[in-house]
Protein backbone atom coordinates (compact mmCIF):
# COMPACT_ATOMS: atom_id res chain seq x y z
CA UNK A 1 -72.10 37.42 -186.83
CA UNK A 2 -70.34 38.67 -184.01
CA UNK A 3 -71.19 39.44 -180.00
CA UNK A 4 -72.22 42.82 -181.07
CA UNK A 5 -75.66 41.73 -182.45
CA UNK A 6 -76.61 39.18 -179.93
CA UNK A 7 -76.29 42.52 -177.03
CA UNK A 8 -77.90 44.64 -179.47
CA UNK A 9 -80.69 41.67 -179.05
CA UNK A 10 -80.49 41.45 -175.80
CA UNK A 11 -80.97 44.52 -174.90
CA UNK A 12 -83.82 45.66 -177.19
CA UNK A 13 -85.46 42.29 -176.41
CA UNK A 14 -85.59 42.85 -172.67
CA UNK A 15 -86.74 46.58 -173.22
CA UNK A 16 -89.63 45.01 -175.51
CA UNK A 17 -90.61 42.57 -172.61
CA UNK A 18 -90.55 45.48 -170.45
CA UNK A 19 -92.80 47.61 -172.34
CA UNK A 20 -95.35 44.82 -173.52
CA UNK A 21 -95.49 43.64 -169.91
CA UNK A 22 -96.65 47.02 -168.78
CA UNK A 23 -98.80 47.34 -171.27
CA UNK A 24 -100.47 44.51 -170.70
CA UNK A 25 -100.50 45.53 -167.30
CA UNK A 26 -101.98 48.32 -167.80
CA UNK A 27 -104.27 46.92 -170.32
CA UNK A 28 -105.42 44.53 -167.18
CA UNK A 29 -106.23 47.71 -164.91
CA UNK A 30 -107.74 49.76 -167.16
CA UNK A 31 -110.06 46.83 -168.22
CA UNK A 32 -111.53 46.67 -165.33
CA UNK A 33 -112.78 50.53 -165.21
CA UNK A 34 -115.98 50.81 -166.57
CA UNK A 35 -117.01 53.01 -168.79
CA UNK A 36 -119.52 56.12 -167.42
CA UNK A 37 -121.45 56.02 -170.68
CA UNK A 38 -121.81 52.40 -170.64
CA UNK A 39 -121.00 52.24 -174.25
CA UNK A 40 -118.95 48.59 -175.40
CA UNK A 41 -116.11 49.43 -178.01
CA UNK A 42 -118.04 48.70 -180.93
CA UNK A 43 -120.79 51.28 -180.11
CA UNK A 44 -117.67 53.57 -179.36
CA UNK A 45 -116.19 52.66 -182.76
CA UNK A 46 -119.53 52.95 -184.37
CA UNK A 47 -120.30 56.48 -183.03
CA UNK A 48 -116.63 58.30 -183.73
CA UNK A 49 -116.78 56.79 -187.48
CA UNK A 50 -120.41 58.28 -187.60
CA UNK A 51 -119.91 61.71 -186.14
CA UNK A 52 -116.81 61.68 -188.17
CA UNK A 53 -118.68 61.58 -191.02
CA UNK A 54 -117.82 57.94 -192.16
CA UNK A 55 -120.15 55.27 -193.43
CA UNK A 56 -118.30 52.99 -195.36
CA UNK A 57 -116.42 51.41 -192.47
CA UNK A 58 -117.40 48.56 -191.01
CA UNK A 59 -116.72 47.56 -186.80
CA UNK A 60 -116.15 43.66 -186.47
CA UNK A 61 -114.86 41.41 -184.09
CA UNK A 62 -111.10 39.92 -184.39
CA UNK A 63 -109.88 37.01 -182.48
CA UNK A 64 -106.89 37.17 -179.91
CA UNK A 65 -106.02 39.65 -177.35
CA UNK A 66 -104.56 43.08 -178.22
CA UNK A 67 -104.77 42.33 -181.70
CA UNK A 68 -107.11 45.44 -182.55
CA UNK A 69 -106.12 46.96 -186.01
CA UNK A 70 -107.56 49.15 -188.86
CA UNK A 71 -107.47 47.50 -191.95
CA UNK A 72 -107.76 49.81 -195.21
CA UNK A 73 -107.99 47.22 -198.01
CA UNK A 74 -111.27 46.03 -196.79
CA UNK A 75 -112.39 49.04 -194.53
CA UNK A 76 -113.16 47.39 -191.78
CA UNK A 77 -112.15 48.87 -187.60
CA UNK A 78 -111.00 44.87 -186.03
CA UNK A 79 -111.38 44.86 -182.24
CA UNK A 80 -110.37 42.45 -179.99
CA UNK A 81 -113.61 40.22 -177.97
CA UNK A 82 -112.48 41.91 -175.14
CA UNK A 83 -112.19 45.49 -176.41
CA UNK A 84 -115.66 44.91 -179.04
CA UNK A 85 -118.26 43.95 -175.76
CA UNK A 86 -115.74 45.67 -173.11
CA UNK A 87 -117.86 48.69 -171.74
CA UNK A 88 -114.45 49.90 -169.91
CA UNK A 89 -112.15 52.71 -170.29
CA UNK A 90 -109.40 50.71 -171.74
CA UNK A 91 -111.94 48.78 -174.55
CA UNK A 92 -113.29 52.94 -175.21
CA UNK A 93 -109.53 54.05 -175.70
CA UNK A 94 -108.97 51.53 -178.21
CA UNK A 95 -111.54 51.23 -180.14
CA UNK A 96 -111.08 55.13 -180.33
CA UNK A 97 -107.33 54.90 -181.59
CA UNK A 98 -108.34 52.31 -184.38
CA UNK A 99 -111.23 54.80 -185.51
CA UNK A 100 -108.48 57.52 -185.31
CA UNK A 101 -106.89 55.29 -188.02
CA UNK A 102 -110.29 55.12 -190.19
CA UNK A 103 -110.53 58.99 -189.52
CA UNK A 104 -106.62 58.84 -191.09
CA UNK A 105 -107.87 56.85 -193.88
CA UNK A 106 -110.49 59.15 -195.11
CA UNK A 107 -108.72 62.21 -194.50
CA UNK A 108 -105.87 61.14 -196.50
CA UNK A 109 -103.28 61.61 -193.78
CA UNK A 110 -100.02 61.85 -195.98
CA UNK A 111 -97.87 59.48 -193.07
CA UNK A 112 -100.50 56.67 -193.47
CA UNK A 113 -100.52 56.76 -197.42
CA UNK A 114 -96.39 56.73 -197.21
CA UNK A 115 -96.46 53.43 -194.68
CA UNK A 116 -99.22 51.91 -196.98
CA UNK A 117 -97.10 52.81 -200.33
CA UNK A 118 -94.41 50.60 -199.01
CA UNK A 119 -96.59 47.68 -197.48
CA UNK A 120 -95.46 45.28 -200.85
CA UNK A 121 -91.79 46.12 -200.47
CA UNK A 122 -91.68 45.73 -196.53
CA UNK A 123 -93.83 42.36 -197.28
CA UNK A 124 -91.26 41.23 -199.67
CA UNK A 125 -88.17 41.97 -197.76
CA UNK A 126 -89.17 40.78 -194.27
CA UNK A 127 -89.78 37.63 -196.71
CA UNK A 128 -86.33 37.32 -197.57
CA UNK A 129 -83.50 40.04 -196.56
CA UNK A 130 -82.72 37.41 -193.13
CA UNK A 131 -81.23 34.65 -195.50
CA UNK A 132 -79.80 37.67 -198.21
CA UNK A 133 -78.13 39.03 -194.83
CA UNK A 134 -76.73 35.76 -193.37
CA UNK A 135 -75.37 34.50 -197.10
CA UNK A 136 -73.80 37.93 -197.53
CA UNK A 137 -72.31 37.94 -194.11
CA UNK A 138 -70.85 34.85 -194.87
CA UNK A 139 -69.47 36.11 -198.64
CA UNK A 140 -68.80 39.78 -197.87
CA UNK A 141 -65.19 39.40 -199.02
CA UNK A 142 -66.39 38.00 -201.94
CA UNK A 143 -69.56 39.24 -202.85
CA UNK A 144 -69.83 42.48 -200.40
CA UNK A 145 -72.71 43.26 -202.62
CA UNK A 146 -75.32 40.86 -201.05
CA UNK A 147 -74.63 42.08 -198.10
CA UNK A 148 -75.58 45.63 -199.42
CA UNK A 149 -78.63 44.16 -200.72
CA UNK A 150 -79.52 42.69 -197.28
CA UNK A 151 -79.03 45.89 -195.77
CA UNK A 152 -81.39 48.27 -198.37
CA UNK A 153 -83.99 45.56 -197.40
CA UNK A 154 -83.37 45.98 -194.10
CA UNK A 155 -83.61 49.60 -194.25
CA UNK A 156 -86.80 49.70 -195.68
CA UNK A 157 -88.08 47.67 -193.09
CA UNK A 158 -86.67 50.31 -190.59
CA UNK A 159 -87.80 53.18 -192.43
CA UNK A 160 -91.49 51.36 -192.77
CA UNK A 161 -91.10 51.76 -188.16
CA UNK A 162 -90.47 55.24 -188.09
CA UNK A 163 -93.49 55.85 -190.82
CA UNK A 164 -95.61 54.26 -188.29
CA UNK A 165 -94.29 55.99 -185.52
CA UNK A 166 -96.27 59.36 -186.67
CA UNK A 167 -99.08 57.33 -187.63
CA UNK A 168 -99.88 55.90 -184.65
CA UNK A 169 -99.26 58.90 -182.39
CA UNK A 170 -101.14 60.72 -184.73
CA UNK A 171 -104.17 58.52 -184.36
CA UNK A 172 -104.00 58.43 -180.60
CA UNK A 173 -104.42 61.91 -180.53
CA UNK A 174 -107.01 62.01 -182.76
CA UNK A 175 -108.65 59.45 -180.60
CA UNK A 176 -108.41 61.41 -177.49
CA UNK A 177 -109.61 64.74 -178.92
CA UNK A 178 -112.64 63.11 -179.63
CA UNK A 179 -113.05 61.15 -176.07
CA UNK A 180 -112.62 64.32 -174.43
CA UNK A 181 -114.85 66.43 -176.68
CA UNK A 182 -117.21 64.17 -176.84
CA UNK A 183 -117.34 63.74 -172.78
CA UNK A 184 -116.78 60.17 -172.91
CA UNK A 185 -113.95 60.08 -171.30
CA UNK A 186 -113.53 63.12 -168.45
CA UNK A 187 -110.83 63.32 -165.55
CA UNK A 188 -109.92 60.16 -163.99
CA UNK A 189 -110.87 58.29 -167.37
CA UNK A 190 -109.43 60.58 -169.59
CA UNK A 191 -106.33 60.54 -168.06
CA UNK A 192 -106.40 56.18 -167.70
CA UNK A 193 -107.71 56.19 -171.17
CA UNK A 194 -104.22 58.47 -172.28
CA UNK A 195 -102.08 56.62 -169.98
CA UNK A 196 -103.34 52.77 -171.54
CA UNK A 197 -102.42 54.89 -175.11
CA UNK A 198 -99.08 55.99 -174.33
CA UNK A 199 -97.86 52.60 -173.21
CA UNK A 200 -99.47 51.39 -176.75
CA UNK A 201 -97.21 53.65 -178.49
CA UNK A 202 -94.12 52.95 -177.02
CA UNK A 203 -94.14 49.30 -178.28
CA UNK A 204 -94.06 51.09 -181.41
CA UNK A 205 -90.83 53.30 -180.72
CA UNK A 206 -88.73 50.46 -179.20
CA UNK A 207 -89.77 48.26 -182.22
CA UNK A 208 -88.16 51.24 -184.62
CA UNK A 209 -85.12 52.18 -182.00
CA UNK A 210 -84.25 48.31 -182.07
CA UNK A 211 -84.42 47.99 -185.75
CA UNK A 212 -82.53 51.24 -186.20
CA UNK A 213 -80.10 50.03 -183.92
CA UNK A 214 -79.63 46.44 -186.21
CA UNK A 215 -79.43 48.49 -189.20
CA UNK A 216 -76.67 49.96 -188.11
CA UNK A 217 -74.81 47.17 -187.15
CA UNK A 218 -75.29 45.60 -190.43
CA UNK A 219 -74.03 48.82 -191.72
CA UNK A 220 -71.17 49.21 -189.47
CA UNK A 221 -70.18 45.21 -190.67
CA UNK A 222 -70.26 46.15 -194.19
CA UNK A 223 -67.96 49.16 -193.74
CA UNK A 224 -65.30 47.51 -191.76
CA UNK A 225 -65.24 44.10 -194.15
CA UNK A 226 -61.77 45.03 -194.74
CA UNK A 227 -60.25 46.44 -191.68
């Protein structure tokens, strides 16, 4: 497949460790900040989906660590154990952002509809395009047009991480609008509570820069099969 790749790896791999270290890091800090209110994450969650007017979502508990996510099939706002009965800044900030998803949701924000419109084909090629690239790396004299195939997968993949790019910043806004306005979150904890955000987000944006970047490559191999 070439050096090319592996650096393009490399790189975006050691920029990801980066990131999700601080995060984590940051995660750690902000953790430990408790909350002036008092209020865990799930009474947090539980009083933005109220006072947004929403009643048909549900706050529960998730396993893991940083594994906090909105689901829209079944409605439900999944936090963490540690962000659910956290009464810190960081467990307020995130069950906040994951409301801001809800608040998404019921609003019909047009970003979130387009990422969820292409959940089955993203599903079906992460499924598949890594084999349908590596046999039409291996045929592209031959059969150039598996290759092709690989990469449309692949691009809807990449497309799918720039969808979710406005989604999520979109979200965290939302999320801190509401902190502030609601006085939950005022000087020192606003600002950790935006800072713990921001480092959420940019796992998101290397994530879509690196698979950009692999797209192209593919791209750039099918163009030059017969230089």
């Amino acid at each position: 497949m070439g050096i090319g790749i592996y650096v393009i790896f490399g790189v975006f791999v050691l920029i990801s460790y980066i990131v999700s270290s601080i995060l984590k890091s940051k995660f750690s800090k902000y953790s430990k900040e408790p909350l002036r209110s008092g209020l865990s994450g799930k009474e947090v969650a539980e009083k933005m989906l109220i006072e947004n007017g929403i009643t048909n979502v549900k706050v529960i508990s998730t396993p893991g660590r940083l594994t906090d996510h909105y689901n829209p099939l079944d409605k439900t706002v999944n936090l963490s154990r540690e962000v659910y009965n956290g009464r810190s800044i960081a467990a307020a900030a995130v069950a906040a952002h994951e409301c801001g998803h809800a608040v998404q949701h019921a609003k019909a924000y047009s970003f979130l509809k387009m990422r969820s419109s292409l959940v089955p084909i993203v599903s079906f090629s992460s499924k598949y395009m890594q084999w349908i690239l590596l046999i039409g790396i291996l045929t592209i004299e031959s059969f150039p047009q598996i290759l092709f195939a690989g990469i449309i997968m692949f691009a809807a993949t990449t497309l799918f991480s720039f969808i979710t790019l406005p989604v999520e910043f979109n979200a965290t806004k939302r999320a801190l609008v509401w902190l502030e306005n609601t006085g939950l979150t005022t000087g020192k904890e606003h600002y950790y509570a935006k800072d713990a955000l921001k480092w959420a987000a940019t796992t998101y944006v290397v994530a879509a820069l690196g698979s950009l970047a692999t797209l192209l490559y593919y791209v750039w191999i099918f163009l030059g099969r017969r230089d």
